[in-house]
N, C-alpha and C. Protein backbone atom coordinates (compact mmCIF):
# COMPACT_ATOMS: atom_id res chain seq x y z
N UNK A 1 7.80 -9.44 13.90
CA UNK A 1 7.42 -8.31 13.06
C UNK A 1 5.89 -8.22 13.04
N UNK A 2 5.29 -7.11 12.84
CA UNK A 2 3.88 -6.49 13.23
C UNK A 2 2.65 -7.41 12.02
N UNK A 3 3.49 -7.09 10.83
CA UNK A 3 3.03 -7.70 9.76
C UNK A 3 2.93 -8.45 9.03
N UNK A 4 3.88 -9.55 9.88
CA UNK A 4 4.58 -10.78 9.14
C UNK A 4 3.13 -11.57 9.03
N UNK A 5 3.42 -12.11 7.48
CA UNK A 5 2.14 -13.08 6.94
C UNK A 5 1.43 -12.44 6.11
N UNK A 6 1.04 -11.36 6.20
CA UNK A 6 0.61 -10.64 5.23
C UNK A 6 0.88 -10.23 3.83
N UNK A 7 0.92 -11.38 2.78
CA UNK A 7 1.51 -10.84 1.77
C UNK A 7 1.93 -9.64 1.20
N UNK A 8 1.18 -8.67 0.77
CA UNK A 8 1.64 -7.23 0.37
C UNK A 8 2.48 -6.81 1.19
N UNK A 9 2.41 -6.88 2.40
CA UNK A 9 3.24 -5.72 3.50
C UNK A 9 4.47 -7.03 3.23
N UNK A 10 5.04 -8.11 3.36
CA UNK A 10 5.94 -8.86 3.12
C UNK A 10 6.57 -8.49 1.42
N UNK A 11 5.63 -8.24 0.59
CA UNK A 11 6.70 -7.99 -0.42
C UNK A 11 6.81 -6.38 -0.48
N UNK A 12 6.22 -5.45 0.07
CA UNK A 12 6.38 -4.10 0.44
C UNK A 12 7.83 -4.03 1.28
N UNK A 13 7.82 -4.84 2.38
CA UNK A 13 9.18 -4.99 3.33
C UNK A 13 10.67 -5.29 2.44
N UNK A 14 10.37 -6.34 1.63
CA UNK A 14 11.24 -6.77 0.93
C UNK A 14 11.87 -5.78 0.09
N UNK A 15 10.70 -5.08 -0.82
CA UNK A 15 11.40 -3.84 -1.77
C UNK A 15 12.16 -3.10 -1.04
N UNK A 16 11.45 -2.43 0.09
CA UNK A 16 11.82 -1.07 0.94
C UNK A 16 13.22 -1.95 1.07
N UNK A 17 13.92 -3.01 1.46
CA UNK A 17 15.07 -3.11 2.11
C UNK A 17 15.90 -3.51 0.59
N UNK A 18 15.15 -3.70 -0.60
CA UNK A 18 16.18 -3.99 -1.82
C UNK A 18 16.19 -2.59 -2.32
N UNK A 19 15.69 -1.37 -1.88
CA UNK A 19 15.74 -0.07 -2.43
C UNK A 19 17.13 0.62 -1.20
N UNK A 20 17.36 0.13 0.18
CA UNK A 20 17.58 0.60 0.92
C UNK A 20 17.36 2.06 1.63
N UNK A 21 15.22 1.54 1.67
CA UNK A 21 14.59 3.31 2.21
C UNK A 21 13.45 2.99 1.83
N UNK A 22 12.87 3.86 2.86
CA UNK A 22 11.09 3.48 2.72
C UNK A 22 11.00 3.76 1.09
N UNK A 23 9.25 2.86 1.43
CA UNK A 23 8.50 3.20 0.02
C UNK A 23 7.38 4.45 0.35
N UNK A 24 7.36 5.54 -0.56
CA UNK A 24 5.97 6.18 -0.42
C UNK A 24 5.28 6.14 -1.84
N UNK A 25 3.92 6.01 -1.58
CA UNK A 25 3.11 5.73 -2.64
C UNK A 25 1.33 6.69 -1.95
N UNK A 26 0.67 7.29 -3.01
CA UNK A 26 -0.36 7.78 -2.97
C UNK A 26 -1.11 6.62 -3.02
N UNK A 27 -2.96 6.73 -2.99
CA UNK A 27 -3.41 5.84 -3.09
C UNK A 27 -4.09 5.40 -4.79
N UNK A 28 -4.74 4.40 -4.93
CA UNK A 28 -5.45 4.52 -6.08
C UNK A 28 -6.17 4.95 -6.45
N UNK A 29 -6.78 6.07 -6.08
CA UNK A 29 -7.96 6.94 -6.88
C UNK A 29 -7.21 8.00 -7.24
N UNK A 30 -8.36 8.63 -8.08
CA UNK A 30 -8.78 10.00 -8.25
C UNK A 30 -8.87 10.81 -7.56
N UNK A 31 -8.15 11.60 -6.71
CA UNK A 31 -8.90 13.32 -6.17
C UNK A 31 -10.44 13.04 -5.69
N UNK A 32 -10.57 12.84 -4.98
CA UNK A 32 -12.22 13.04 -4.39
C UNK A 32 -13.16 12.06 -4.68
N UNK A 33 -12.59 10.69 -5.33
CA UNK A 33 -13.38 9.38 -5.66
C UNK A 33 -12.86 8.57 -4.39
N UNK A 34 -13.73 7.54 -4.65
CA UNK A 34 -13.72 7.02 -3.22
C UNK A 34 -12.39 5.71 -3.74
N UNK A 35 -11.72 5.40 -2.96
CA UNK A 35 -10.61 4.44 -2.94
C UNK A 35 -11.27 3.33 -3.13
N UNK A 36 -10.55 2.34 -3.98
CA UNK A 36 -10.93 1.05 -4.74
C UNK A 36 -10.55 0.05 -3.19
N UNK A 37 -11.52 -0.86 -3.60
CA UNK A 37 -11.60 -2.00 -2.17
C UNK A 37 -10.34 -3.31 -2.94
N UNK A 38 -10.52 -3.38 -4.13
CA UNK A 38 -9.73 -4.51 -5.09
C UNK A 38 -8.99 -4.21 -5.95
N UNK A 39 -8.20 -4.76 -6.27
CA UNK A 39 -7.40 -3.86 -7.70
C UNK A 39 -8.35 -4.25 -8.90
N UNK A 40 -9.55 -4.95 -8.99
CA UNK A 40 -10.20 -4.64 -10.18
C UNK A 40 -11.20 -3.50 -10.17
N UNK A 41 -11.20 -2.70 -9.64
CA UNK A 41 -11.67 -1.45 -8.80
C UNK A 41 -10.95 -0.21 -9.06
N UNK A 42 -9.68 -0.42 -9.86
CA UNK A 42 -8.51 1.07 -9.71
C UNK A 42 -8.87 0.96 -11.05
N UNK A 43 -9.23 2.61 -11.10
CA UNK A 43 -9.80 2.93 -12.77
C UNK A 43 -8.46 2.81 -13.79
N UNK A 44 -8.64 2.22 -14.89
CA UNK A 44 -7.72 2.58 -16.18
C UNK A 44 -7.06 3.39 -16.24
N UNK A 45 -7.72 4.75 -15.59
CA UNK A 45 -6.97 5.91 -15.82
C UNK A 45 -5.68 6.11 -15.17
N UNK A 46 -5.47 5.35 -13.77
CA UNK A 46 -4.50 4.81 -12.62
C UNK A 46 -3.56 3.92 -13.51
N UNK A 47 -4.56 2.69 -13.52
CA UNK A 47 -3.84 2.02 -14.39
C UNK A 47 -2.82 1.72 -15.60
N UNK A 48 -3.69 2.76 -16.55
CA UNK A 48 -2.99 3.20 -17.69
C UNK A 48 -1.51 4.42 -18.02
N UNK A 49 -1.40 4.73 -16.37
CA UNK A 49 -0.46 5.39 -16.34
C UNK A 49 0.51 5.25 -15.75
N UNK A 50 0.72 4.09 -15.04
CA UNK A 50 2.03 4.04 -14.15
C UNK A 50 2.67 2.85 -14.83
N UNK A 51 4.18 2.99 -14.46
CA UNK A 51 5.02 2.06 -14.60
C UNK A 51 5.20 0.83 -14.27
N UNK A 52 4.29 0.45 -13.22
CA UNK A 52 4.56 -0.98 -12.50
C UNK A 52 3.31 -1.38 -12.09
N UNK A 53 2.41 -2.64 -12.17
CA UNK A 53 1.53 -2.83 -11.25
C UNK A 53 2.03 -4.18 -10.19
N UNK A 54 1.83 -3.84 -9.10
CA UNK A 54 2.35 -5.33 -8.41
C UNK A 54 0.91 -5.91 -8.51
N UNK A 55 1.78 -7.81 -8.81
CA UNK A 55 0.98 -8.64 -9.17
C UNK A 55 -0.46 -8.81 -8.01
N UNK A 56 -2.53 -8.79 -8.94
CA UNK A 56 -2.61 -8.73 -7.59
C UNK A 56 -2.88 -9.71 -7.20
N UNK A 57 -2.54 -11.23 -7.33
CA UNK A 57 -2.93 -12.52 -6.82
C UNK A 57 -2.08 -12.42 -4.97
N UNK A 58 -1.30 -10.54 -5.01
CA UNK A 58 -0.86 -10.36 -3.08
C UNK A 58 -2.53 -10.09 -2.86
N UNK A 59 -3.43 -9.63 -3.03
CA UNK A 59 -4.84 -8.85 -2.83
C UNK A 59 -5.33 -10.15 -1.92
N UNK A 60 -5.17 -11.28 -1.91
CA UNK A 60 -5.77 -12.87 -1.64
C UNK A 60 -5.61 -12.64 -0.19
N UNK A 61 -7.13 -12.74 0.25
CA UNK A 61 -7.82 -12.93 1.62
C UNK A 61 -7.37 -11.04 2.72
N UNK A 62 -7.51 -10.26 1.22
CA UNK A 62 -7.63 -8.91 1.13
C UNK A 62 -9.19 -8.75 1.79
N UNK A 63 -9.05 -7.38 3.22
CA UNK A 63 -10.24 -7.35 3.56
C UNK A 63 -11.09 -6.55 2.49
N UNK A 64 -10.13 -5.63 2.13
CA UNK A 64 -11.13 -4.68 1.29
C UNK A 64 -10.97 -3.46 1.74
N UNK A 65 -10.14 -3.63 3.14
CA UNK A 65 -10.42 -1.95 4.04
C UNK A 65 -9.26 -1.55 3.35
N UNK A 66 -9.52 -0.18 3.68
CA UNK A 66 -8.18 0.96 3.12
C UNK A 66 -6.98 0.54 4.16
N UNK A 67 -5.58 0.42 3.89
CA UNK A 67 -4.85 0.05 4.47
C UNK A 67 -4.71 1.60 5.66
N UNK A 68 -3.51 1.19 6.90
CA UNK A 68 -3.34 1.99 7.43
C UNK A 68 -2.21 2.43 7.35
N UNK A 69 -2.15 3.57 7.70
CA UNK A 69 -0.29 4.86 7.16
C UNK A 69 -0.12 5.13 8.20
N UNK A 70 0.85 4.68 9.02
CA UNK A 70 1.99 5.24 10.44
C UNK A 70 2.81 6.06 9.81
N UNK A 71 3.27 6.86 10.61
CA UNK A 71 4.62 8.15 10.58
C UNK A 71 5.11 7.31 12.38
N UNK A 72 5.81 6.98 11.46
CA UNK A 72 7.34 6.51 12.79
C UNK A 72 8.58 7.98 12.81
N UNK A 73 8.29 8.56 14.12
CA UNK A 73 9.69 9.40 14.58
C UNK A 73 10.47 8.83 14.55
N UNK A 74 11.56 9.80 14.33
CA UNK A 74 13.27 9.41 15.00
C UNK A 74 12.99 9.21 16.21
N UNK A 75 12.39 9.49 17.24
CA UNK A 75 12.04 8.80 18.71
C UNK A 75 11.68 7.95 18.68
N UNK A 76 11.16 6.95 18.20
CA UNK A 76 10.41 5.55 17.83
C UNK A 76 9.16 6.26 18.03
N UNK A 77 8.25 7.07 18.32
CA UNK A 77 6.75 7.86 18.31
C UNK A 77 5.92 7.51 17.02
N UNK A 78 4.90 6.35 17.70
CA UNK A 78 4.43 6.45 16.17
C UNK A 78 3.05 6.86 15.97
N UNK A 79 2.53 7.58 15.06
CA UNK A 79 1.62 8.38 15.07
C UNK A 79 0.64 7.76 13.90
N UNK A 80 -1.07 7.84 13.78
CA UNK A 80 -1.71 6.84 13.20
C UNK A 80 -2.09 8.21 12.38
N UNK A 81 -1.67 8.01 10.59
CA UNK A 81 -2.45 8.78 10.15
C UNK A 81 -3.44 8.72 9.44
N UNK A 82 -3.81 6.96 9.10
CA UNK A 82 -4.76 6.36 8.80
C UNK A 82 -5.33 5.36 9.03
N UNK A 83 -6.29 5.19 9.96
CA UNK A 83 -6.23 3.54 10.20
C UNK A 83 -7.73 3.32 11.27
């Protein structure tokens, strides 16, 4: 697997297959603020409004870069829409 070892994407994998179906999630900012490098970085306002935070002791030996977002086809085609 592409991502094996990577904590977050390992407990990301795990949900997606205890939900049976991807996960989609926006990122942590604001509209037009620049994306947090750490989760002590995601404003209150993020914070203070959602239902769940995953624990971030996954963040550990976190580069800091914005993660990357594939779109996988039904052809196996996979297309980079962030990275």
């Amino acid at each position: 697997m592409l991502w094996k070892g990577i904590p977050m994407m390992d407990f990301c994998l795990r949900l997606a297959e205890k939900f049976g179906r991807p996960i989609v999630s926006t990122s942590a900012n604001i509209s037009g603020q620049p994306s947090p490098k750490k989760y002590k970085d995601i404003p209150e306002e993020i914070t203070g409004a959602v239902d769940y935070i995953v624990d971030a002791r996954l963040e550990a030996g976190s580069t800091g870069e914005a993660s990357q977002i594939f779109k996988i086809g039904l052809d196996g085609e996979v297309e980079i829409i962030r990275g």
